[in-house]
PDB file of N, CA and C in Angstrom:
ATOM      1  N   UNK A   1       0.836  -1.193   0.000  1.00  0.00           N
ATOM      2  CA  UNK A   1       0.000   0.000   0.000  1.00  0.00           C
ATOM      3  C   UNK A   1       0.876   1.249   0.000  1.00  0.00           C
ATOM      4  N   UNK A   2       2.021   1.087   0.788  1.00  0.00           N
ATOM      5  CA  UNK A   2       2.427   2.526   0.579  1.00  0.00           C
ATOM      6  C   UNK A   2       3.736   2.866  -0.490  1.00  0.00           C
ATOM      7  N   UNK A   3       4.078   1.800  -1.098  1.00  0.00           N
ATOM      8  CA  UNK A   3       4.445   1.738  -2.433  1.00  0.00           C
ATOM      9  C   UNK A   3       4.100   2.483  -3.508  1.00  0.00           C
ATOM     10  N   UNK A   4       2.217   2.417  -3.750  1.00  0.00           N
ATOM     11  CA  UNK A   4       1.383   2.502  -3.956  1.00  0.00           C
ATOM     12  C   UNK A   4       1.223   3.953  -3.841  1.00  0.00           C
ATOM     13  N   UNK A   5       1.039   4.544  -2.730  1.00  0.00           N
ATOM     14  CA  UNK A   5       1.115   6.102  -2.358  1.00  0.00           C
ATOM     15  C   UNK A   5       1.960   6.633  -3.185  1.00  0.00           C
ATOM     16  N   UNK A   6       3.576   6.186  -2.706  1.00  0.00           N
ATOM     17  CA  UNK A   6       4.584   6.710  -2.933  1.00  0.00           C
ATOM     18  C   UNK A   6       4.356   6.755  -4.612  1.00  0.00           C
ATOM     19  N   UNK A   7       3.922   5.983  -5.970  1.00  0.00           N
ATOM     20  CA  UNK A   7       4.148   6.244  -6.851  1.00  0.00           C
ATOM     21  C   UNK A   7       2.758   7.343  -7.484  1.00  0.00           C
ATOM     22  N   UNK A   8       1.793   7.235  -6.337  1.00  0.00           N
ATOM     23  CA  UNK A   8       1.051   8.156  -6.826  1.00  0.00           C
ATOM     24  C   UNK A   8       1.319   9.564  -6.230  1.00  0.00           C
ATOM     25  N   UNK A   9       2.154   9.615  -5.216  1.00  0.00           N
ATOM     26  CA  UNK A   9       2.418  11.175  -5.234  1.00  0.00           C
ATOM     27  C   UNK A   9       3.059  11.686  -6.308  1.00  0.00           C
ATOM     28  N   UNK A  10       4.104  10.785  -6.577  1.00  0.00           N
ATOM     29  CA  UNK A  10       5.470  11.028  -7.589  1.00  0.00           C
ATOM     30  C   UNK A  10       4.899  11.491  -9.249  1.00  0.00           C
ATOM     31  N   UNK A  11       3.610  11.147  -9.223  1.00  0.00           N
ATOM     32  CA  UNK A  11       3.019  10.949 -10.567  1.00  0.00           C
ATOM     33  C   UNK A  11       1.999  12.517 -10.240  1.00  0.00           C
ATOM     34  N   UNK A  12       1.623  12.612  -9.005  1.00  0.00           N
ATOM     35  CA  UNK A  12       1.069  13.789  -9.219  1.00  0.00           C
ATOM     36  C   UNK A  12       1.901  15.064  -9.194  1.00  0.00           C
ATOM     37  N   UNK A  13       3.259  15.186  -8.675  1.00  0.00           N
ATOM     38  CA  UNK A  13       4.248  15.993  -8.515  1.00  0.00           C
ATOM     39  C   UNK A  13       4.390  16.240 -10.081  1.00  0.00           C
ATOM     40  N   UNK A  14       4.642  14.985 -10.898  1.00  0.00           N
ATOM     41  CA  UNK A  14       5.017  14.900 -12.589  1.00  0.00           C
ATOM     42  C   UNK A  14       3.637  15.630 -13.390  1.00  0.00           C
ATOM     43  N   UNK A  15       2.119  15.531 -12.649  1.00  0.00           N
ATOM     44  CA  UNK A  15       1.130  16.477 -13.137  1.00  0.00           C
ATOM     45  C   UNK A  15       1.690  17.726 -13.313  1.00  0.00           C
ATOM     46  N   UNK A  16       1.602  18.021 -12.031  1.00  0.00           N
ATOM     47  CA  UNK A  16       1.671  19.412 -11.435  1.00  0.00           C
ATOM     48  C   UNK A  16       2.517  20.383 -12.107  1.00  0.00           C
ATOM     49  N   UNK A  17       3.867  19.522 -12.048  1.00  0.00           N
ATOM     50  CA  UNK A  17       5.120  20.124 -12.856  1.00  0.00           C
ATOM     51  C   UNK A  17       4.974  20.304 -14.112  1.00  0.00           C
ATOM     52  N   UNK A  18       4.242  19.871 -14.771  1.00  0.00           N
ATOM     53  CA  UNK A  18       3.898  19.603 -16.224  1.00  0.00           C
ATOM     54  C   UNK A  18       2.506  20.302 -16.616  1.00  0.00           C
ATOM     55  N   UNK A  19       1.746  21.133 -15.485  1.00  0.00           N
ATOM     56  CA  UNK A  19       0.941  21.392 -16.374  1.00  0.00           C
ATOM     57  C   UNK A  19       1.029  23.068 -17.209  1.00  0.00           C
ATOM     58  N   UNK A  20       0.693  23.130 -17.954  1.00  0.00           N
ATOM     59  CA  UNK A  20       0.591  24.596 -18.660  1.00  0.00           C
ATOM     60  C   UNK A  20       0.024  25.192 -18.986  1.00  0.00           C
ATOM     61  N   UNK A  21      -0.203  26.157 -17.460  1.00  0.00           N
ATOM     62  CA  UNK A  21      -1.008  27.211 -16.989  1.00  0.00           C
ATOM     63  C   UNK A  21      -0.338  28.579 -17.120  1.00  0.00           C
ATOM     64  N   UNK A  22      -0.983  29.697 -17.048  1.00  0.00           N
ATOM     65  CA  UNK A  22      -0.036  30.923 -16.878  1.00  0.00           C
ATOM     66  C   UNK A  22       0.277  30.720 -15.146  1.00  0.00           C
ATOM     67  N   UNK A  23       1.604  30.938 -14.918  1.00  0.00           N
ATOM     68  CA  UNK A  23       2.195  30.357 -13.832  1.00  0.00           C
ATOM     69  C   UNK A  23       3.028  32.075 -13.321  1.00  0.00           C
ATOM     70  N   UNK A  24       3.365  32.292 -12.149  1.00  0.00           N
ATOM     71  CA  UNK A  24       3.678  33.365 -11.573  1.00  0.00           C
ATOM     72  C   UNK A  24       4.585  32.700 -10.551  1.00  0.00           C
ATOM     73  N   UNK A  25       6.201  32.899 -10.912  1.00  0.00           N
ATOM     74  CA  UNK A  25       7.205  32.054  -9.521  1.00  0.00           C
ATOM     75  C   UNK A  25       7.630  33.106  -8.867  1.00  0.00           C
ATOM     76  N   UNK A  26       7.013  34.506  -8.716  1.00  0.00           N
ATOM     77  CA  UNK A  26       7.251  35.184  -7.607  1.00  0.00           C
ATOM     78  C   UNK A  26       7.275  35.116  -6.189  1.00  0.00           C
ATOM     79  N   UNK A  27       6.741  33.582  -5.833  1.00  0.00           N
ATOM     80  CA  UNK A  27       5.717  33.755  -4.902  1.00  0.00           C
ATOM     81  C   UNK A  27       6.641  32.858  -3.815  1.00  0.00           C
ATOM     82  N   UNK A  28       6.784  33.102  -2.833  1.00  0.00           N
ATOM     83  CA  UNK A  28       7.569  31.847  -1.481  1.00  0.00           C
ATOM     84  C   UNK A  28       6.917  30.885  -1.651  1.00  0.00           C
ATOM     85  N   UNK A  29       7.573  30.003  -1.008  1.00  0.00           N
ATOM     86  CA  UNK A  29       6.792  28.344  -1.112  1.00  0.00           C
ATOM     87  C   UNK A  29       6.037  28.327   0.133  1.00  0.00           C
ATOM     88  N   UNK A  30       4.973  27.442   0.142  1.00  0.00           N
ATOM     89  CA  UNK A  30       4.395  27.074   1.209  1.00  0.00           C
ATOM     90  C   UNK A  30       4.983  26.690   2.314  1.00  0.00           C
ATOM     91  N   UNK A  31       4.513  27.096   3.582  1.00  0.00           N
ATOM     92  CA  UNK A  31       5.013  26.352   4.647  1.00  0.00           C
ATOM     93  C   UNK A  31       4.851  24.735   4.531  1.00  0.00           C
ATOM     94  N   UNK A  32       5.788  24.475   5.319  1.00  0.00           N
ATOM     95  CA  UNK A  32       5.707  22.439   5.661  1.00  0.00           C
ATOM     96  C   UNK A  32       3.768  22.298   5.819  1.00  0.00           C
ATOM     97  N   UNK A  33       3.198  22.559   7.144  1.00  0.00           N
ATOM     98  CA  UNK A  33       2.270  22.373   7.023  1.00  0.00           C
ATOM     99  C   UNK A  33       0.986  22.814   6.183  1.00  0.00           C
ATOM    100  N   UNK A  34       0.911  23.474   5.424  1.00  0.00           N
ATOM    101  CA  UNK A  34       0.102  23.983   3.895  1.00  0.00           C
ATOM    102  C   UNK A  34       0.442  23.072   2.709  1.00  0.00           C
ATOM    103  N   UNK A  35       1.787  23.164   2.675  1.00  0.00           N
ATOM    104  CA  UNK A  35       1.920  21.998   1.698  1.00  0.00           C
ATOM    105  C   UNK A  35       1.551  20.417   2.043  1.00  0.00           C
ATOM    106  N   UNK A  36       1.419  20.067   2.874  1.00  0.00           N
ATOM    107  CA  UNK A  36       0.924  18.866   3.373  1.00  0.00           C
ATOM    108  C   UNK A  36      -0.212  18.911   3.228  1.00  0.00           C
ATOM    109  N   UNK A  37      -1.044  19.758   3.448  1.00  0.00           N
ATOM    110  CA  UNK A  37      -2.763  19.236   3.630  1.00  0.00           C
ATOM    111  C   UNK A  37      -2.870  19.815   2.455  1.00  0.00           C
ATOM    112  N   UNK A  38      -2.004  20.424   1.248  1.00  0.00           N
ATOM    113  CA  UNK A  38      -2.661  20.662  -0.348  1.00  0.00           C
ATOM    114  C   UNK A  38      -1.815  19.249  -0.906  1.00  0.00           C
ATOM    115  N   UNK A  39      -1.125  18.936  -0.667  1.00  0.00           N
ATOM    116  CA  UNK A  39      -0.455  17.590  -1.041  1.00  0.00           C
ATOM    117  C   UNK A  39      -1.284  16.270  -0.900  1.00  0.00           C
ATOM    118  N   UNK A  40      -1.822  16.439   0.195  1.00  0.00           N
ATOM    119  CA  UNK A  40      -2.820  15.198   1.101  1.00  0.00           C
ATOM    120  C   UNK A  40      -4.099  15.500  -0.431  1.00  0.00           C
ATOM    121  N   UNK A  41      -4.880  16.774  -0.809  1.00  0.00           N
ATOM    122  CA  UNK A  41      -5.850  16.904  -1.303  1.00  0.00           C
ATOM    123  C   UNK A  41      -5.519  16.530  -2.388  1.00  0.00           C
ATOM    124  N   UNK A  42      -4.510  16.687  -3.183  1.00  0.00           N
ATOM    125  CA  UNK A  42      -4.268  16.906  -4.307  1.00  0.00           C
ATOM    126  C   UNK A  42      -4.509  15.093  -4.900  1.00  0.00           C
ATOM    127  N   UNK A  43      -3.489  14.390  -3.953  1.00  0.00           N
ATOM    128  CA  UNK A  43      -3.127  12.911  -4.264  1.00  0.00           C
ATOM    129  C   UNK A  43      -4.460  12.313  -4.468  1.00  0.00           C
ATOM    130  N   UNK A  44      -5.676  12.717  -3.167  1.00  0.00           N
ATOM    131  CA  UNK A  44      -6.687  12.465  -3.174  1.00  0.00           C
ATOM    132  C   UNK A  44      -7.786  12.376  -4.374  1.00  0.00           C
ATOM    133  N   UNK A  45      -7.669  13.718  -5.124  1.00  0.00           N
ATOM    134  CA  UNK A  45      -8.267  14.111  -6.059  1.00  0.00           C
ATOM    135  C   UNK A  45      -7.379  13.244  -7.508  1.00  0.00           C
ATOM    136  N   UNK A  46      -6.290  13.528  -7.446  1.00  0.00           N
ATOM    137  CA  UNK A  46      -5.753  12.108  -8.607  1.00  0.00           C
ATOM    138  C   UNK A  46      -6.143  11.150  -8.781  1.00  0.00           C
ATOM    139  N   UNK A  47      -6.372  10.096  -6.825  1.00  0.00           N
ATOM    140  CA  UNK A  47      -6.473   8.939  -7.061  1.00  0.00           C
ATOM    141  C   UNK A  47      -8.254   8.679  -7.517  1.00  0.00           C
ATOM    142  N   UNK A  48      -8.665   9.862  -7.196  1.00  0.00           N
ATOM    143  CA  UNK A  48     -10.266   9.837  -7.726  1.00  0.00           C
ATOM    144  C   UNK A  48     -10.521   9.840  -9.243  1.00  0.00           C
ATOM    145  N   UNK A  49      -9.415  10.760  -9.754  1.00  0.00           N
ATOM    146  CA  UNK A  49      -9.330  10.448 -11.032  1.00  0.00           C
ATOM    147  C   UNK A  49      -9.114   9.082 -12.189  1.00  0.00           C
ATOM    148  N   UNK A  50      -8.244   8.788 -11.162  1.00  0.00           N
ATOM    149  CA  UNK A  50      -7.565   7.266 -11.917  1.00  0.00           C
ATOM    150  C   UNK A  50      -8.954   5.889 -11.667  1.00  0.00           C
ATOM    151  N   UNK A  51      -9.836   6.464 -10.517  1.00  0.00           N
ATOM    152  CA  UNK A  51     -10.925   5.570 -10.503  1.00  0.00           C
ATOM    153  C   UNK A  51     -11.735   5.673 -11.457  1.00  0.00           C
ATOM    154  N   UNK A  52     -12.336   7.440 -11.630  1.00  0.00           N
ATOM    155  CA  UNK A  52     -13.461   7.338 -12.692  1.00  0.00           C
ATOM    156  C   UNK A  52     -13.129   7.067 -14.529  1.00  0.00           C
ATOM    157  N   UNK A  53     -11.177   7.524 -14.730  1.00  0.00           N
ATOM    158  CA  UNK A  53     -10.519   6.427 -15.526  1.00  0.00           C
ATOM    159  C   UNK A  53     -11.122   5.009 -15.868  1.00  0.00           C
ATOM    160  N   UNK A  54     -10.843   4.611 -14.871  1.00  0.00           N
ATOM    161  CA  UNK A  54     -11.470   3.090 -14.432  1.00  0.00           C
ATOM    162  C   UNK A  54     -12.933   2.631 -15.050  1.00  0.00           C
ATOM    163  N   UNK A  55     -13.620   3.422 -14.521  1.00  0.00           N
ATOM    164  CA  UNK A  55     -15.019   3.086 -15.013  1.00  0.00           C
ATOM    165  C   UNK A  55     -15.123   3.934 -16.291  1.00  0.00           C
ATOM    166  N   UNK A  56     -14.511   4.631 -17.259  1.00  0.00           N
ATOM    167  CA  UNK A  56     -14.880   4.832 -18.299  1.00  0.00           C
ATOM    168  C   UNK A  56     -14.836   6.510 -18.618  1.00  0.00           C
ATOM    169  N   UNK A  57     -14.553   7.364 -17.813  1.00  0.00           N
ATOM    170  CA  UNK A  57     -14.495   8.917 -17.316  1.00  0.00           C
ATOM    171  C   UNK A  57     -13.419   8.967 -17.465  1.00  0.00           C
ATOM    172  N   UNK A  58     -13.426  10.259 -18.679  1.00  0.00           N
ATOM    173  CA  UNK A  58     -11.806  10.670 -18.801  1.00  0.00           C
ATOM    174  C   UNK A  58     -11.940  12.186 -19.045  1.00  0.00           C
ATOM    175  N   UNK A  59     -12.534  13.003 -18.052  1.00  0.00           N
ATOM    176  CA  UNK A  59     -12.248  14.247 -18.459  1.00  0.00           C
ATOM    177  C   UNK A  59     -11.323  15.027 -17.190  1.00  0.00           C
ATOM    178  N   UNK A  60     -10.367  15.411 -18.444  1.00  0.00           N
ATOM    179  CA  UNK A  60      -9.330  16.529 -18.248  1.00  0.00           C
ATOM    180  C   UNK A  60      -9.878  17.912 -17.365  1.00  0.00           C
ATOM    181  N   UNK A  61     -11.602  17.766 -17.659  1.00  0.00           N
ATOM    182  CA  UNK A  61     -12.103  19.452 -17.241  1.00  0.00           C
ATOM    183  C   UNK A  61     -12.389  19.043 -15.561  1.00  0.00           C
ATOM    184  N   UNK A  62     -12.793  18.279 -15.562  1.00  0.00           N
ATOM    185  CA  UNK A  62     -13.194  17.795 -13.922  1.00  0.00           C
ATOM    186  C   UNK A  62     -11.678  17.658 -13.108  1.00  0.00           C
ATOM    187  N   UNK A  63     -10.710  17.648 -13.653  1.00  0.00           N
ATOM    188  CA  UNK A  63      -9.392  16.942 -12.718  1.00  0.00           C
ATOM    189  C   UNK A  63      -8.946  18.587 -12.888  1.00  0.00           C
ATOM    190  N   UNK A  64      -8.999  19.103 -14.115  1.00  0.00           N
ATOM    191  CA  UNK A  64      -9.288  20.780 -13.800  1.00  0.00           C
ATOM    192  C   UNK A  64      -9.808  21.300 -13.257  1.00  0.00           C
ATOM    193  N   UNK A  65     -11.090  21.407 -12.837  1.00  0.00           N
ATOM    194  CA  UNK A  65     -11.982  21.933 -12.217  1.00  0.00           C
ATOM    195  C   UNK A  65     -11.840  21.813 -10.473  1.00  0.00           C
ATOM    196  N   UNK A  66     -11.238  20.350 -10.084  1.00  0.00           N
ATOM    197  CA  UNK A  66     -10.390  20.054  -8.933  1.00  0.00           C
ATOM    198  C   UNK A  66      -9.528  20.600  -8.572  1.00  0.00           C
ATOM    199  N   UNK A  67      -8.223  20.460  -9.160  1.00  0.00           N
ATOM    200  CA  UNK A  67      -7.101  21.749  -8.944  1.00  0.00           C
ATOM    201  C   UNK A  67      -7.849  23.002  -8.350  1.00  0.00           C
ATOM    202  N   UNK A  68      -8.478  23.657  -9.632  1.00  0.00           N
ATOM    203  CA  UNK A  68      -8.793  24.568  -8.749  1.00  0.00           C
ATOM    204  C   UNK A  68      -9.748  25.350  -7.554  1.00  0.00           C
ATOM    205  N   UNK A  69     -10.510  24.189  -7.149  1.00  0.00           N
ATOM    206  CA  UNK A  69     -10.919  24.051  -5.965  1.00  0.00           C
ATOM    207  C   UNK A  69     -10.002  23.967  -4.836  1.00  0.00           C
ATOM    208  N   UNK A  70      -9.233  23.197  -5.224  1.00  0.00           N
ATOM    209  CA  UNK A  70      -8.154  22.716  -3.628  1.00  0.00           C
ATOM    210  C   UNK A  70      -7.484  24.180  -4.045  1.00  0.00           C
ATOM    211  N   UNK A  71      -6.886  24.719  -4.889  1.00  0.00           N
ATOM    212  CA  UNK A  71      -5.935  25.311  -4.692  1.00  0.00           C
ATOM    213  C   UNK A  71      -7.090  27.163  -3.843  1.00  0.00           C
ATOM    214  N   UNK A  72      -8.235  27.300  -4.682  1.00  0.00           N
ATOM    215  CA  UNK A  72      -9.167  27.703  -3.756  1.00  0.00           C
ATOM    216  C   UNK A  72      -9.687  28.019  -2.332  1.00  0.00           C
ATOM    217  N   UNK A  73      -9.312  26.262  -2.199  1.00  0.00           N
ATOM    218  CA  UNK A  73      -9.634  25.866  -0.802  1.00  0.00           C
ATOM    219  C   UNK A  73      -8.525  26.309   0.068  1.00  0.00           C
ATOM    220  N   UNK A  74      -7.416  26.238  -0.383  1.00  0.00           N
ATOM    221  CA  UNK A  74      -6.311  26.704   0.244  1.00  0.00           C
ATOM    222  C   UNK A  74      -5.770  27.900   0.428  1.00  0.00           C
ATOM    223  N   UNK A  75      -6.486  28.789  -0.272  1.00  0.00           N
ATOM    224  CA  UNK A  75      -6.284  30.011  -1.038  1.00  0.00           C
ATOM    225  C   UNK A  75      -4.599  30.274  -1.408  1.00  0.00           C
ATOM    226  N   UNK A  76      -4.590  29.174  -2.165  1.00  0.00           N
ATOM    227  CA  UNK A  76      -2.829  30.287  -3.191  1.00  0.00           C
ATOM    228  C   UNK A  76      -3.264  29.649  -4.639  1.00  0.00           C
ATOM    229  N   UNK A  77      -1.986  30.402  -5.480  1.00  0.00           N
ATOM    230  CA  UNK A  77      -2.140  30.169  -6.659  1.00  0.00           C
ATOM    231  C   UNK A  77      -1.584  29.262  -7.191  1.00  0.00           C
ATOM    232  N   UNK A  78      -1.585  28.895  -8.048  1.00  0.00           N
ATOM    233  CA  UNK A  78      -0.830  28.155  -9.223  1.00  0.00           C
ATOM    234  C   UNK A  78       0.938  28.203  -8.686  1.00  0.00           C
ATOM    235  N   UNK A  79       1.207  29.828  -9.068  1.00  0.00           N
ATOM    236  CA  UNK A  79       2.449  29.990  -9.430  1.00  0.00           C
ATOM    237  C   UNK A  79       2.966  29.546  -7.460  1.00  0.00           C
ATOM    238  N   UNK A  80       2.534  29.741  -6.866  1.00  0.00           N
ATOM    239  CA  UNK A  80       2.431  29.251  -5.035  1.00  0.00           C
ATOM    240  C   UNK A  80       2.529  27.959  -5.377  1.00  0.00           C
ATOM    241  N   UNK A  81       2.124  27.253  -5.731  1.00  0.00           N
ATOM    242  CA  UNK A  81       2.053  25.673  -5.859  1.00  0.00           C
ATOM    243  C   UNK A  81       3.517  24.986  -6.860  1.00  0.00           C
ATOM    244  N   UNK A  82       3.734  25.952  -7.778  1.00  0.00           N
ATOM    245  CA  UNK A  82       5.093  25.888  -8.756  1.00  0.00           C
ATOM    246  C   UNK A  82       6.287  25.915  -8.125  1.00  0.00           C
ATOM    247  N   UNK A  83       6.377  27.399  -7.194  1.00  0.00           N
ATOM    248  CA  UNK A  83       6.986  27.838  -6.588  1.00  0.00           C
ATOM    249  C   UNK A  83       7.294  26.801  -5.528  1.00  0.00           C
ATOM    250  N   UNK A  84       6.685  26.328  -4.971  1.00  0.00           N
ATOM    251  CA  UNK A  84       6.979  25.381  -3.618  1.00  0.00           C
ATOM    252  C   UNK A  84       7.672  24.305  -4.189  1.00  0.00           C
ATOM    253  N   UNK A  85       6.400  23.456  -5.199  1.00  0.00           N
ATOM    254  CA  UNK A  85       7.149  21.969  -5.504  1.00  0.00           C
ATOM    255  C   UNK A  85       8.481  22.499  -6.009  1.00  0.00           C
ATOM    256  N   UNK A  86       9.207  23.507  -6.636  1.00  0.00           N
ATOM    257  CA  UNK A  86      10.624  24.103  -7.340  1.00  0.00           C
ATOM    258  C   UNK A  86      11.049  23.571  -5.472  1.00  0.00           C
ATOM    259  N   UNK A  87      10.632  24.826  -4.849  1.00  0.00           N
ATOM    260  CA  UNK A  87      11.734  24.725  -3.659  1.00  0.00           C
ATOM    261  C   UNK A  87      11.997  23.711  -2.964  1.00  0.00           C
ATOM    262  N   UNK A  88      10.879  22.959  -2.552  1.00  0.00           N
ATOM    263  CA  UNK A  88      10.948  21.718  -1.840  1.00  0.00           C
ATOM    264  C   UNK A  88      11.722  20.075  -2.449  1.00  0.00           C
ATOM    265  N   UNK A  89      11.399  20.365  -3.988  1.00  0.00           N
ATOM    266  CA  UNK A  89      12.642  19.587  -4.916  1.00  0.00           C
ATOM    267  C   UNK A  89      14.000  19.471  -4.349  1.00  0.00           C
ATOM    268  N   UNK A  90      14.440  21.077  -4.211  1.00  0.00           N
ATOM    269  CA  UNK A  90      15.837  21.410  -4.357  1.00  0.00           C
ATOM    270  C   UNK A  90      15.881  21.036  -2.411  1.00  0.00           C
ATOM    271  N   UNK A  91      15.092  20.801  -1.477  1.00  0.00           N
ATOM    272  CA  UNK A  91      15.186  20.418  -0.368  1.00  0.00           C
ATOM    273  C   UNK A  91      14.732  19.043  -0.036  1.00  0.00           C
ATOM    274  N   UNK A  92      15.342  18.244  -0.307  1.00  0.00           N
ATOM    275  CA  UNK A  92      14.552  16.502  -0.551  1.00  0.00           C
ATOM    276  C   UNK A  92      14.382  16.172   0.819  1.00  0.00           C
ATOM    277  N   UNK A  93      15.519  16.749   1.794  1.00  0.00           N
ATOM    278  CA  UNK A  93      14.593  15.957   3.383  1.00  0.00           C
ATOM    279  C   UNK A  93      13.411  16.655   3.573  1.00  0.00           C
ATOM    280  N   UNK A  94      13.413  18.183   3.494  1.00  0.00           N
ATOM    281  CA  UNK A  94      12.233  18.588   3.636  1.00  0.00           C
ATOM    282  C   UNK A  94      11.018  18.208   3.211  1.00  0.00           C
ATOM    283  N   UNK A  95      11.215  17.795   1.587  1.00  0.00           N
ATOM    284  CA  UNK A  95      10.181  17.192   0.773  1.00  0.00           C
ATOM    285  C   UNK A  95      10.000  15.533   1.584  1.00  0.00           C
ATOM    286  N   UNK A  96      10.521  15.214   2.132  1.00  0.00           N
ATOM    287  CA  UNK A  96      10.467  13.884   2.680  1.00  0.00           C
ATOM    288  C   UNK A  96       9.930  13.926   3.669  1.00  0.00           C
ATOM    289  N   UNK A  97       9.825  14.695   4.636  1.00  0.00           N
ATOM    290  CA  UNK A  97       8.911  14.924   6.160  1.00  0.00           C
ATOM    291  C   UNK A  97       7.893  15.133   5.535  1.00  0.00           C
ATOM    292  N   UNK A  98       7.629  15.732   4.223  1.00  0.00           N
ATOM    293  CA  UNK A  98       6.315  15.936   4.116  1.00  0.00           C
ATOM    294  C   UNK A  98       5.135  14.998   3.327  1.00  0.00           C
ATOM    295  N   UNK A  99       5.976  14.323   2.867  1.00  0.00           N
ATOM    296  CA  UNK A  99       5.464  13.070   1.908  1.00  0.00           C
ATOM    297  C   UNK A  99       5.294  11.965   2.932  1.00  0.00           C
ATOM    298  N   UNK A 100       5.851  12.240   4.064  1.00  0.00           N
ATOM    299  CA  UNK A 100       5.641  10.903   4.815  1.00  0.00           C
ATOM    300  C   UNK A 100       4.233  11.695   5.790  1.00  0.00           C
ATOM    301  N   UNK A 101       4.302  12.728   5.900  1.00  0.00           N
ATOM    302  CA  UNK A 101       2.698  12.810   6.789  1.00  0.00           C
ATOM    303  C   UNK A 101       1.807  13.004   6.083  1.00  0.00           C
ATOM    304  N   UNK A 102       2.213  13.201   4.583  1.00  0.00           N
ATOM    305  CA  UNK A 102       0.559  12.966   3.825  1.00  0.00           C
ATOM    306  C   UNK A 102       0.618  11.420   3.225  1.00  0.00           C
ATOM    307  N   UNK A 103       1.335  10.694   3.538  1.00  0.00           N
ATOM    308  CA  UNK A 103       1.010   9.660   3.497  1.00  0.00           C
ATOM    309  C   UNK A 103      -0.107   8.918   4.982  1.00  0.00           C
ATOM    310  N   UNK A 104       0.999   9.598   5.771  1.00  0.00           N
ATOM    311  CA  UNK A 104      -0.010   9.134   7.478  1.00  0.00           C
ATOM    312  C   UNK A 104      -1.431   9.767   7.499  1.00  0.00           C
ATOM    313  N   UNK A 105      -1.544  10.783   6.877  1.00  0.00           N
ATOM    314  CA  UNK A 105      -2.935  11.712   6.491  1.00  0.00           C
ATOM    315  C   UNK A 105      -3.836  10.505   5.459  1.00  0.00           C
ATOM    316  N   UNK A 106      -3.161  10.217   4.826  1.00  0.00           N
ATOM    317  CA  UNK A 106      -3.940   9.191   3.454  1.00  0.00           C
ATOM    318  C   UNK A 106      -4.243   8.083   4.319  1.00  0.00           C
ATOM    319  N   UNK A 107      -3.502   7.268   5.047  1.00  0.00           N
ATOM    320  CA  UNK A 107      -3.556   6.101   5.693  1.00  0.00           C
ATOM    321  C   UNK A 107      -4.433   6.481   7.039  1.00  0.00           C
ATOM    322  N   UNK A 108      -4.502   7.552   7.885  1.00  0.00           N
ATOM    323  CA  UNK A 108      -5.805   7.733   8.411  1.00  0.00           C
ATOM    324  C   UNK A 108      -7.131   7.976   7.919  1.00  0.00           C
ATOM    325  N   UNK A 109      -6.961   8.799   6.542  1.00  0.00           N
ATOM    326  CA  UNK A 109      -8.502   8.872   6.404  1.00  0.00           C
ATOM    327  C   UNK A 109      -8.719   6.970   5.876  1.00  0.00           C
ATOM    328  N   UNK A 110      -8.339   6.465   5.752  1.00  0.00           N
ATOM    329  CA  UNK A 110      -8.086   5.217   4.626  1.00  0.00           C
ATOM    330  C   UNK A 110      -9.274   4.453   5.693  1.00  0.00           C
ATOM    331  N   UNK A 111      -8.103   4.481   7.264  1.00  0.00           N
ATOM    332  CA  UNK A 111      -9.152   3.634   8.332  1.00  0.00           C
ATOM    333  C   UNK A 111     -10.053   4.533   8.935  1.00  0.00           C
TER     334      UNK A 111
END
């Protein structure tokens, strides 16, 4: 199972990084804890994606329309979300404390 996590964060990090939006890297990165509970949402909303995949649902506008809810919900932007995954890259333990409590976040809501 947490194999499993681990390649679906990695795959949503490879979204994220990849998508092409008008993007703004002015912006500081998120704190540890902000990025965790938009990290926790984000994976969430992927792995919802890869289900309705599953049953036959493949729209791009709904996994759009997600993004920008969470990022909404969180209130930052895009280029806030660019900006962080950039910084937290170039800080891999940091990025690692935080991948391991949205994993413990995933594995509590789970039970």
């Amino acid at each position: 199972m947490r194999n499993l996590l681990v390649v679906v964060l990695i795959s949503c990090l490879f979204i994220l990084c990849n998508k092409k939006q008008n993007t703004d890297t002015n912006f500081k990165y998120l704190d540890e804890n902000k990025m965790e509970t938009v990290l926790t949402d984000i994976v969430l909303a992927e792995g919802n994606d890869k289900v309705l995949k599953k049953y036959g649902y493949n729209s791009e506008v709904f996994l759009d329309s997600t993004y920008n809810f969470i990022y909404a919900k969180h209130k930052i932007r895009i280029g806030e979300m660019d900006s962080s995954l950039k910084y937290y890259s170039d800080h891999p333990a940091e990025f690692t404390k935080i991948m391991e409590k949205v994993i413990e976040n995933l594995n509590h809501l789970e039970n």
